[in-house]
PDB file of N, CA and C in Angstrom:
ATOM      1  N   UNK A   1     -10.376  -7.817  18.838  1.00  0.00           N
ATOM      2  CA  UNK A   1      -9.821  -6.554  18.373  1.00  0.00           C
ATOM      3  C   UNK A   1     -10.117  -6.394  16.889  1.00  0.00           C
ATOM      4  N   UNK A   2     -10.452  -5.559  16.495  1.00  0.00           N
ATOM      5  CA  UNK A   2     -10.347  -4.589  15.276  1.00  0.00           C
ATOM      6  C   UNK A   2      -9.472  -4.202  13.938  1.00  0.00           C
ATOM      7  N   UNK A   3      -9.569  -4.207  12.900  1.00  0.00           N
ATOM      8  CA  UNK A   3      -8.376  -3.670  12.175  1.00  0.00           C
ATOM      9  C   UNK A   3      -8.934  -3.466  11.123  1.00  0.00           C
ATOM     10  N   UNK A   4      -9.389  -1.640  10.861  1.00  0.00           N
ATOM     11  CA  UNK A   4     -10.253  -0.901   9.769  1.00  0.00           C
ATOM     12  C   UNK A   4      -8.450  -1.005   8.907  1.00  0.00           C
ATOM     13  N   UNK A   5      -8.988  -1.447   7.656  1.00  0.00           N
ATOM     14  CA  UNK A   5      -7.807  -0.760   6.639  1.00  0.00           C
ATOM     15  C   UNK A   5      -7.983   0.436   5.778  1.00  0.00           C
ATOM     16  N   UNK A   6      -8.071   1.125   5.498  1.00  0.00           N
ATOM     17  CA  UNK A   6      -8.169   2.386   4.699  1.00  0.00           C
ATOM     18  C   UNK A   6      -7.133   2.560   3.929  1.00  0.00           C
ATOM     19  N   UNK A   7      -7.187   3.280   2.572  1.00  0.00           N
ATOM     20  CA  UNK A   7      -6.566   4.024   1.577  1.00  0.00           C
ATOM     21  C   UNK A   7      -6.470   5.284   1.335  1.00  0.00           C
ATOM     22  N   UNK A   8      -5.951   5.984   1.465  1.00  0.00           N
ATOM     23  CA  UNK A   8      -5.635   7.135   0.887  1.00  0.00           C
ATOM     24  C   UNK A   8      -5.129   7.345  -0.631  1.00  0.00           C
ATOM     25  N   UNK A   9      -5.221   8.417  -1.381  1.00  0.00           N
ATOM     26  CA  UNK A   9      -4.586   8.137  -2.830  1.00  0.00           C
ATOM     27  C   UNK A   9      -3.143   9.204  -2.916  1.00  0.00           C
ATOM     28  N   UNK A  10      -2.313   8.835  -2.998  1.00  0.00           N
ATOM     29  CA  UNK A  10      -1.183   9.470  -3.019  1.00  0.00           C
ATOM     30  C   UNK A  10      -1.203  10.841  -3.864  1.00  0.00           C
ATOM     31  N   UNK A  11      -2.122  10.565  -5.152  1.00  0.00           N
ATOM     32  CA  UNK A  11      -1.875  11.544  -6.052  1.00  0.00           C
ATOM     33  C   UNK A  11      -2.746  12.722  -5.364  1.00  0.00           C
ATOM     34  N   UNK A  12      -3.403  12.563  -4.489  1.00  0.00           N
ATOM     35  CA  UNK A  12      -4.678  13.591  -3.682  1.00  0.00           C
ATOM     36  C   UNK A  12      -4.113  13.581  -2.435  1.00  0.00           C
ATOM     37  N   UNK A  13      -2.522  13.860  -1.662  1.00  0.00           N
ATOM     38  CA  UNK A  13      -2.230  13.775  -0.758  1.00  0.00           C
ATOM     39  C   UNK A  13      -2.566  14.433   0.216  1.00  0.00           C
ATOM     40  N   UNK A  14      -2.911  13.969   1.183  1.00  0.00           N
ATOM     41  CA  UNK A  14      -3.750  14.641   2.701  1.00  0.00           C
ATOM     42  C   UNK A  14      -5.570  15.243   2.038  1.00  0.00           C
ATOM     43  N   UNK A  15      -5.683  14.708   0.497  1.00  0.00           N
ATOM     44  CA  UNK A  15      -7.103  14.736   0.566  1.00  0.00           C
ATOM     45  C   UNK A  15      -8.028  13.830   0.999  1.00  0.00           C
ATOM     46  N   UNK A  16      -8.308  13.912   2.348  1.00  0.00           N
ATOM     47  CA  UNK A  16      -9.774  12.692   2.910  1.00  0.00           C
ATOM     48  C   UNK A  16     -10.551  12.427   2.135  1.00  0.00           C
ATOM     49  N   UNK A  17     -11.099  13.679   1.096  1.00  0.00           N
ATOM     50  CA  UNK A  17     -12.103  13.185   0.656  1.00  0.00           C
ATOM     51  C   UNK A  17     -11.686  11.872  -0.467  1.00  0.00           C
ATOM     52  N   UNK A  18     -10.810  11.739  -0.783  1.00  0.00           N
ATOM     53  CA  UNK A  18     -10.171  10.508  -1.679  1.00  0.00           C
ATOM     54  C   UNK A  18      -9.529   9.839  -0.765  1.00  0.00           C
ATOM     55  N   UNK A  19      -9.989   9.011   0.144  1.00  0.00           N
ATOM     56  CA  UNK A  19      -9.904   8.022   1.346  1.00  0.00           C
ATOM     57  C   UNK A  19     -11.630   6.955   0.735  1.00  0.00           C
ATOM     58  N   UNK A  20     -10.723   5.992   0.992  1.00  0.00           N
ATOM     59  CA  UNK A  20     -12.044   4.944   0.542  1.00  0.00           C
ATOM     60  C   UNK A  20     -11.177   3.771   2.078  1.00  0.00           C
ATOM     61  N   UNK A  21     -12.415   3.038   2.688  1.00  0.00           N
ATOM     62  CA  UNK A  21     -12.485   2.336   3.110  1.00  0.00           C
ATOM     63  C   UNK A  21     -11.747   0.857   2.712  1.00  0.00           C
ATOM     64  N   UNK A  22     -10.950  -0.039   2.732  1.00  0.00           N
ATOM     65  CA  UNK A  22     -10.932  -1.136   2.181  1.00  0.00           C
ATOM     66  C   UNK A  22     -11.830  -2.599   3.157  1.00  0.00           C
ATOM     67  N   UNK A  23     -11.516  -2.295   4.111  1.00  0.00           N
ATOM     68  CA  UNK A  23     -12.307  -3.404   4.679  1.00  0.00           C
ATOM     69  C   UNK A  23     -12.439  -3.427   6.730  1.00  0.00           C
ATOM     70  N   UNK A  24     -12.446  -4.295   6.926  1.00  0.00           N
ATOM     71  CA  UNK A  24     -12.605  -4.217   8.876  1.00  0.00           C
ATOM     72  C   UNK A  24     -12.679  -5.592   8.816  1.00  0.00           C
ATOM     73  N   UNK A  25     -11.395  -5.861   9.718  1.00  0.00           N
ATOM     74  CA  UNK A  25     -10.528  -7.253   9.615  1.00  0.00           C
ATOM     75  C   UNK A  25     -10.801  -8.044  10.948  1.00  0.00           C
ATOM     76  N   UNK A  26     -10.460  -8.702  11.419  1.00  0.00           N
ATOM     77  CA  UNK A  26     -10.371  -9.502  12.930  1.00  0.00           C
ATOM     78  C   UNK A  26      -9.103  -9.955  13.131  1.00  0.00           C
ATOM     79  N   UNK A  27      -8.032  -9.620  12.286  1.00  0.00           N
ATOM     80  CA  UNK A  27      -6.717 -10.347  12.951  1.00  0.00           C
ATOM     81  C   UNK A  27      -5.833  -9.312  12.079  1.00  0.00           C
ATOM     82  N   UNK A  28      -4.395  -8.995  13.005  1.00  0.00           N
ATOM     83  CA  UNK A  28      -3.480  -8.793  12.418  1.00  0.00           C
ATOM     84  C   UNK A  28      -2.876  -9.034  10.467  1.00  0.00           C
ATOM     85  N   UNK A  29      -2.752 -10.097  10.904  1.00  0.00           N
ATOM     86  CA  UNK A  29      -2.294 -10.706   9.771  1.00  0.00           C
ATOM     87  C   UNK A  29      -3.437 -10.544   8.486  1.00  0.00           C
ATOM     88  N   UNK A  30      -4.451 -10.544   9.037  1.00  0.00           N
ATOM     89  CA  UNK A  30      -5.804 -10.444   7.916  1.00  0.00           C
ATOM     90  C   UNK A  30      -5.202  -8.762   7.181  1.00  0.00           C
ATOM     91  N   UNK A  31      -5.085  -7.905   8.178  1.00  0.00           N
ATOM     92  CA  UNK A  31      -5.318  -6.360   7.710  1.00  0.00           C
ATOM     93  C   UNK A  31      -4.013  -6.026   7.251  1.00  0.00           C
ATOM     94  N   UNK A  32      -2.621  -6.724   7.290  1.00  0.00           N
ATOM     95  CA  UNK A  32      -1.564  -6.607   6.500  1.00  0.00           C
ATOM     96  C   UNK A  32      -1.957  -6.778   5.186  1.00  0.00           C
ATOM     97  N   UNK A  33      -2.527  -8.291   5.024  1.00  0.00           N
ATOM     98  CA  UNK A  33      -2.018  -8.735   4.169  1.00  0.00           C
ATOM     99  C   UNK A  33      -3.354  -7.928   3.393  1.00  0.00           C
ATOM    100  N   UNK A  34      -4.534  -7.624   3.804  1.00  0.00           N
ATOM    101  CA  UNK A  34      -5.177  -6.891   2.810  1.00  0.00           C
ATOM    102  C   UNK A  34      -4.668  -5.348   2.261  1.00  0.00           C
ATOM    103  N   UNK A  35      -3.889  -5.117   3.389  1.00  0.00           N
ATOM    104  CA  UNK A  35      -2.683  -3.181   2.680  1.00  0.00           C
ATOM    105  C   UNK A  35      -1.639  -3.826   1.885  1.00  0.00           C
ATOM    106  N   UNK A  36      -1.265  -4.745   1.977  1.00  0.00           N
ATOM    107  CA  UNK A  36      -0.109  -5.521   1.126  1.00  0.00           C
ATOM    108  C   UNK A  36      -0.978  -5.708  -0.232  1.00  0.00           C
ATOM    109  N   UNK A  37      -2.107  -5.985  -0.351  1.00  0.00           N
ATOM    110  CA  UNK A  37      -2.925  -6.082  -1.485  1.00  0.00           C
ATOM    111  C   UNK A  37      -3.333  -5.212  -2.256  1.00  0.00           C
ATOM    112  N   UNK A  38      -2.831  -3.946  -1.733  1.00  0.00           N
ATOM    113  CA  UNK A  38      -3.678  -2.915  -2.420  1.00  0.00           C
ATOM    114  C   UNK A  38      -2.322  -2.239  -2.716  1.00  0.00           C
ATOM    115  N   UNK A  39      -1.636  -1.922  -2.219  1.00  0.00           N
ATOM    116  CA  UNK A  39      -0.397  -1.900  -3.197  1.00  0.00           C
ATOM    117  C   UNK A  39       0.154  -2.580  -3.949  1.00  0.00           C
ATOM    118  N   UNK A  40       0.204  -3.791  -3.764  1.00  0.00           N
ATOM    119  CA  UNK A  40       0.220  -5.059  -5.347  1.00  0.00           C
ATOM    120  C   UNK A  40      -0.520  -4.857  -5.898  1.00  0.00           C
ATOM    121  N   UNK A  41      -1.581  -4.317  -6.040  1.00  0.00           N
ATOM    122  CA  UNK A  41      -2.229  -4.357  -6.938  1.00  0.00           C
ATOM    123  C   UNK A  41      -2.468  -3.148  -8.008  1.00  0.00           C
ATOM    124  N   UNK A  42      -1.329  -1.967  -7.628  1.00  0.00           N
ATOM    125  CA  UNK A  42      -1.390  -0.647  -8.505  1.00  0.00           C
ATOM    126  C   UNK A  42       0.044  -0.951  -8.897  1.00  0.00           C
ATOM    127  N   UNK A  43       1.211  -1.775  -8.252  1.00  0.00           N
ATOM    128  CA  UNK A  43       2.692  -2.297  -8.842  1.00  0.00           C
ATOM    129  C   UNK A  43       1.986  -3.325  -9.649  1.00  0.00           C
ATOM    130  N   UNK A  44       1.399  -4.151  -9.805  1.00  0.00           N
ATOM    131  CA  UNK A  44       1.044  -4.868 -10.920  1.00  0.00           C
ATOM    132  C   UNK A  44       0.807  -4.265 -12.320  1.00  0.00           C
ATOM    133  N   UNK A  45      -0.296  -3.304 -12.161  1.00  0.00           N
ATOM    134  CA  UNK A  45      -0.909  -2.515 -13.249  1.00  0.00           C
ATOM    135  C   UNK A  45       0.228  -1.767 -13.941  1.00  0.00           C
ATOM    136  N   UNK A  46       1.145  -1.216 -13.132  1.00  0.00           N
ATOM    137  CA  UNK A  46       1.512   0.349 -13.236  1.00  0.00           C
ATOM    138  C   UNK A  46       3.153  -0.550 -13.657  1.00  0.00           C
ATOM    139  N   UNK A  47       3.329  -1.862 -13.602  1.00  0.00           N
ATOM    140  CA  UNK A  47       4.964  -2.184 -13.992  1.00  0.00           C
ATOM    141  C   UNK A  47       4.797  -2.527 -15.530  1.00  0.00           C
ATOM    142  N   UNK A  48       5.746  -2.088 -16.457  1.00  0.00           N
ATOM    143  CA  UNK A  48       6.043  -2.676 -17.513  1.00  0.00           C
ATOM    144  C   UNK A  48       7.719  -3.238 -17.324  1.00  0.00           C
ATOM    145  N   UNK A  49       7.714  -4.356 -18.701  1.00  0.00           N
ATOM    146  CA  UNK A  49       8.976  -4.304 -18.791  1.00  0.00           C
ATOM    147  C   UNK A  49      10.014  -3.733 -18.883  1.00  0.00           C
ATOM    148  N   UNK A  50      11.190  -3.611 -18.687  1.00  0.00           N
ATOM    149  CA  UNK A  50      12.333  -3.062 -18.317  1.00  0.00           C
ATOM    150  C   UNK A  50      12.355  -1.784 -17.285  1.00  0.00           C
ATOM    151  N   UNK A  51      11.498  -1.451 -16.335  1.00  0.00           N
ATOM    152  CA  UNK A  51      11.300  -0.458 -15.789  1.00  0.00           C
ATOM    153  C   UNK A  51      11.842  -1.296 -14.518  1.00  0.00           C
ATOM    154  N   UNK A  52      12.232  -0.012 -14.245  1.00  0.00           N
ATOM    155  CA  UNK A  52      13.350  -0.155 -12.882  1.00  0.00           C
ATOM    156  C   UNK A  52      12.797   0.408 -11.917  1.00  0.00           C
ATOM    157  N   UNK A  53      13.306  -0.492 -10.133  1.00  0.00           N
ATOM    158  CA  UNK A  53      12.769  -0.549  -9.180  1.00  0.00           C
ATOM    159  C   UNK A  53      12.460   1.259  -9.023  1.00  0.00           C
ATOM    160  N   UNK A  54      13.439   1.779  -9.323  1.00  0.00           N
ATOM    161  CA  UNK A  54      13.404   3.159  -8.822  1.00  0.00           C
ATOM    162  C   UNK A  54      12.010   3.998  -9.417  1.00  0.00           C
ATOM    163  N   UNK A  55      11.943   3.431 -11.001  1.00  0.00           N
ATOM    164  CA  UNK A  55      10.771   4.179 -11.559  1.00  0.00           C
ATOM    165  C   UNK A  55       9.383   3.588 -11.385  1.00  0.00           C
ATOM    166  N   UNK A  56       9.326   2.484 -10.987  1.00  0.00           N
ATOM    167  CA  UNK A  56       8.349   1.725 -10.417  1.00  0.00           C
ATOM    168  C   UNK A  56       7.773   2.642  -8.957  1.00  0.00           C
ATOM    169  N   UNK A  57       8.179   2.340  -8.264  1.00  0.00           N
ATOM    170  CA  UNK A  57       8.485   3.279  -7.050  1.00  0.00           C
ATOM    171  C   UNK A  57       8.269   4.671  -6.899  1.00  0.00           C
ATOM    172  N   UNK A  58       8.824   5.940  -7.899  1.00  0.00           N
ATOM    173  CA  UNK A  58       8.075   6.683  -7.835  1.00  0.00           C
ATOM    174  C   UNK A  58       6.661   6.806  -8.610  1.00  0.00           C
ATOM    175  N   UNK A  59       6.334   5.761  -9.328  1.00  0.00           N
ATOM    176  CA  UNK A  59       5.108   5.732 -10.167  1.00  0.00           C
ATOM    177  C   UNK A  59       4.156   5.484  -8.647  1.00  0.00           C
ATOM    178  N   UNK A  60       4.437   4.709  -8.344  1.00  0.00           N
ATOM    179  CA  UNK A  60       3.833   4.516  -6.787  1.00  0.00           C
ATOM    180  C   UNK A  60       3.490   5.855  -5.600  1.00  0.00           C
ATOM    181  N   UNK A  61       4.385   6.291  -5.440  1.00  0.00           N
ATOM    182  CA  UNK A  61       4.074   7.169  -4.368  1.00  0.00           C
ATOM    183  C   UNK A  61       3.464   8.426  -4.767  1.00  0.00           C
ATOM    184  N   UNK A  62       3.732   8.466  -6.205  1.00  0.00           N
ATOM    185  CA  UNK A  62       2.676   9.739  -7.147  1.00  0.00           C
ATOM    186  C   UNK A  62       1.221   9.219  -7.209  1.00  0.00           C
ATOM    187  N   UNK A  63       1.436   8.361  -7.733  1.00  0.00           N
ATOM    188  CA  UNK A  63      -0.381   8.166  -8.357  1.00  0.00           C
ATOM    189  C   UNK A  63      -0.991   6.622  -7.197  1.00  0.00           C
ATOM    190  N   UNK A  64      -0.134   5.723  -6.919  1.00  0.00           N
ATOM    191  CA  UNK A  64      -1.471   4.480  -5.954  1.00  0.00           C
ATOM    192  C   UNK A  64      -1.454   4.681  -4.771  1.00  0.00           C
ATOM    193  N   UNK A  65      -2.030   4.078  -4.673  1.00  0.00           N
ATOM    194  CA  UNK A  65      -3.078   4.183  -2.983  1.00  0.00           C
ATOM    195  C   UNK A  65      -1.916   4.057  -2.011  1.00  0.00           C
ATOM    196  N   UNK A  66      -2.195   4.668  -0.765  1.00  0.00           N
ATOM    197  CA  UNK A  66      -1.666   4.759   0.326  1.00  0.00           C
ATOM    198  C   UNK A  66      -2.310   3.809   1.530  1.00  0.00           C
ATOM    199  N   UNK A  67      -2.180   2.868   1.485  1.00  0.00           N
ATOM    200  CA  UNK A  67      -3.235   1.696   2.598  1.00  0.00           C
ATOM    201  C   UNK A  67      -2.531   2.413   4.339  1.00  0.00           C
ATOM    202  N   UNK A  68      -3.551   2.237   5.344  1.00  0.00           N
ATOM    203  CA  UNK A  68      -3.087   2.657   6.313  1.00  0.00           C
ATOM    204  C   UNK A  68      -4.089   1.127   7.252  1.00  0.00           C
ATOM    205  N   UNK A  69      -3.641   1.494   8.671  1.00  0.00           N
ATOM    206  CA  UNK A  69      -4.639   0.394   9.425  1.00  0.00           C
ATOM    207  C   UNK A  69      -4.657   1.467  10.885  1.00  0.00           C
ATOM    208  N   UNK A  70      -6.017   1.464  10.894  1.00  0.00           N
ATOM    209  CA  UNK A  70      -6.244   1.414  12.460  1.00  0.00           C
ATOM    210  C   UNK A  70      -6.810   0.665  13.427  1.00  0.00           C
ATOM    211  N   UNK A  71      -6.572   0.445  14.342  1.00  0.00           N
ATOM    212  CA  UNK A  71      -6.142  -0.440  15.285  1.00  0.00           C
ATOM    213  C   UNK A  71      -5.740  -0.076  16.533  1.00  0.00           C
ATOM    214  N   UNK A  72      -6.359  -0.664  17.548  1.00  0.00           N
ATOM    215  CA  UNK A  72      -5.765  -0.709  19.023  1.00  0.00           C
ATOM    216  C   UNK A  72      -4.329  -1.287  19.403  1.00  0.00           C
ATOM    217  N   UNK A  73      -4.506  -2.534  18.160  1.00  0.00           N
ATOM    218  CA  UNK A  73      -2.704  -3.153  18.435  1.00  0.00           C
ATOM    219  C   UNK A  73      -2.049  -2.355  18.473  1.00  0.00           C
ATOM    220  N   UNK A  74      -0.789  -2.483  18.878  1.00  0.00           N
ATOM    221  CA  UNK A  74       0.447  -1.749  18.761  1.00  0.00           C
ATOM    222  C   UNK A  74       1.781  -2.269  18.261  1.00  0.00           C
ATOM    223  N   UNK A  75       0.815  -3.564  18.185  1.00  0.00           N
ATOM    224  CA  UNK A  75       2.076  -4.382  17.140  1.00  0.00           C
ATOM    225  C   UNK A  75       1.750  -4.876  15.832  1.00  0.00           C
ATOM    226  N   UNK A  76       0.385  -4.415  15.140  1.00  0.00           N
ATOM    227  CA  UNK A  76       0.804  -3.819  14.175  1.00  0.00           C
ATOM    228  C   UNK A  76       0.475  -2.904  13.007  1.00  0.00           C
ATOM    229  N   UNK A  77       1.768  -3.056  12.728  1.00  0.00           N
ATOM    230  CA  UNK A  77       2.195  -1.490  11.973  1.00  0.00           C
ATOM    231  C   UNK A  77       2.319  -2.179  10.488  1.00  0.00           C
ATOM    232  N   UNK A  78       2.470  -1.268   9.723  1.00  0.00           N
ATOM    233  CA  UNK A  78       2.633  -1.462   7.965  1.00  0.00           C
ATOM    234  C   UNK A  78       2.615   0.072   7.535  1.00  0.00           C
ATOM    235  N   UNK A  79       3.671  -0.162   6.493  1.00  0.00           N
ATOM    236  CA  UNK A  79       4.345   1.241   6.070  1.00  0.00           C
ATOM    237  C   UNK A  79       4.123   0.476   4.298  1.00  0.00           C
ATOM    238  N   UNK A  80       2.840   1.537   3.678  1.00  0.00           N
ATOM    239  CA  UNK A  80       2.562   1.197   2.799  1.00  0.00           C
ATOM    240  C   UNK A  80       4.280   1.202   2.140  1.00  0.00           C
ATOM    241  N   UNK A  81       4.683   2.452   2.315  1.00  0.00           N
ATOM    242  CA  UNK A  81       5.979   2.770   1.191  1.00  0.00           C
ATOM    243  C   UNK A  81       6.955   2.277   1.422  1.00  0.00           C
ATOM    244  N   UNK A  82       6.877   1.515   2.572  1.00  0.00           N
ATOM    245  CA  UNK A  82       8.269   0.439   2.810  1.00  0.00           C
ATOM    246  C   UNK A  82       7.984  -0.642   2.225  1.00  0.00           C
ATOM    247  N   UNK A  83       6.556  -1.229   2.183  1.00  0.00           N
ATOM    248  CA  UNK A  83       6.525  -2.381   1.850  1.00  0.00           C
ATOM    249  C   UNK A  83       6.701  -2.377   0.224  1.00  0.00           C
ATOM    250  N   UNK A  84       6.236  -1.441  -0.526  1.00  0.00           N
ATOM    251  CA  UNK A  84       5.985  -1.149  -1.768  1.00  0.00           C
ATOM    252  C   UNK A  84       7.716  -1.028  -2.667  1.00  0.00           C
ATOM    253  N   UNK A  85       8.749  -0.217  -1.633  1.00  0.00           N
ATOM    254  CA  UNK A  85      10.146  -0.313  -1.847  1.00  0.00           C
ATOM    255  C   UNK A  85      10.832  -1.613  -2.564  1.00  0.00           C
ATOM    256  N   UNK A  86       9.924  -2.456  -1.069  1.00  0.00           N
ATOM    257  CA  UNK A  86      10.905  -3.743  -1.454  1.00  0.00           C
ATOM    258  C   UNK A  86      10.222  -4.513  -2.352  1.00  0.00           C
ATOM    259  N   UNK A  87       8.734  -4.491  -2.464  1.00  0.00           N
ATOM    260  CA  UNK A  87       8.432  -4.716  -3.897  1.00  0.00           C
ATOM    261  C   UNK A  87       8.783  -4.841  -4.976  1.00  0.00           C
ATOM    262  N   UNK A  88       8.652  -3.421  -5.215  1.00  0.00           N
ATOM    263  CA  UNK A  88      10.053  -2.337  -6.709  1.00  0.00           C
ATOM    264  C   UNK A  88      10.906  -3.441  -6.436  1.00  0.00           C
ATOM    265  N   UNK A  89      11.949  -3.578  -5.727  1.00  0.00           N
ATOM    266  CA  UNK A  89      13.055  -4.516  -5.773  1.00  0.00           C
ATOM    267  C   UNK A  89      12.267  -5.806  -6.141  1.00  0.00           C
ATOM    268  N   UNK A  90      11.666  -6.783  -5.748  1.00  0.00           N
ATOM    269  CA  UNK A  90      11.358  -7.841  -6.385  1.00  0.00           C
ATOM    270  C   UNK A  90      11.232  -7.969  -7.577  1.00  0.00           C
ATOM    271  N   UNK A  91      10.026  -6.976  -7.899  1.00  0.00           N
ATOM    272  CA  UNK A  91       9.485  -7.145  -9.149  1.00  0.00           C
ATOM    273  C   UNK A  91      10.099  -6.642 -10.460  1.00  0.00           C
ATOM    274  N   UNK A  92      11.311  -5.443  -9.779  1.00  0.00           N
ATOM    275  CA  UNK A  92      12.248  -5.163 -11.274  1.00  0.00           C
ATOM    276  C   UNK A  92      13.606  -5.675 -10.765  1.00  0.00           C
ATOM    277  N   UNK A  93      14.147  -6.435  -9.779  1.00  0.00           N
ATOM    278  CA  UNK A  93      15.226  -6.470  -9.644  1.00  0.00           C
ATOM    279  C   UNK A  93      16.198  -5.579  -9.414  1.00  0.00           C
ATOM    280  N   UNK A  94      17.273  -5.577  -8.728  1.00  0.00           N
ATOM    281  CA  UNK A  94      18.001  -4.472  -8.187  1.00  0.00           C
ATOM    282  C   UNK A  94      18.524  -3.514  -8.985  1.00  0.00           C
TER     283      UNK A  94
END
């Protein structure tokens, strides 16, 4: 089985043409953890100190990438903005 990951850019919402490819996986777990990567990796850039989960978070859903997966599985799923939530919480604390 299959697992294309793709991006979308939040700040160009429902624009395809700002859809970039990220990769074509062979396992579940491969194509999480590469959408888990691509949102760590715009909460990395985009956190300074003392910024709070909340403003972290909408810095996120305005301007970085939106990772999606398609796939025949049906088990699984990844919600860029859920995962990115609890992020914000890690990375600025509650």
């Amino acid at each position: 089985m299959k697992y294309k990951v793709f991006a979308d850019d939040n700040y160009h919402y429902a624009d395809e043409g700002e859809r970039h490819k990220v990769g074509e996986l062979r396992s579940a777990a491969a194509a999480l953890a590469a959408a888990g990567k691509v949102v760590d990796k715009y909460l990395e850039t985009a956190y300074h100190r003392g910024m709070t989960a909340d403003e972290l978070y909408m810095s996120y859903t305005t301007f970085g990438e939106d990772p999606f997966i398609v796939t025949d599985d049906p088990n699984c799923k990844f919600s860029a903005w859920d995962y990115a939530k609890e992020r914000c919480r890690e990375i600025c604390g509650p």
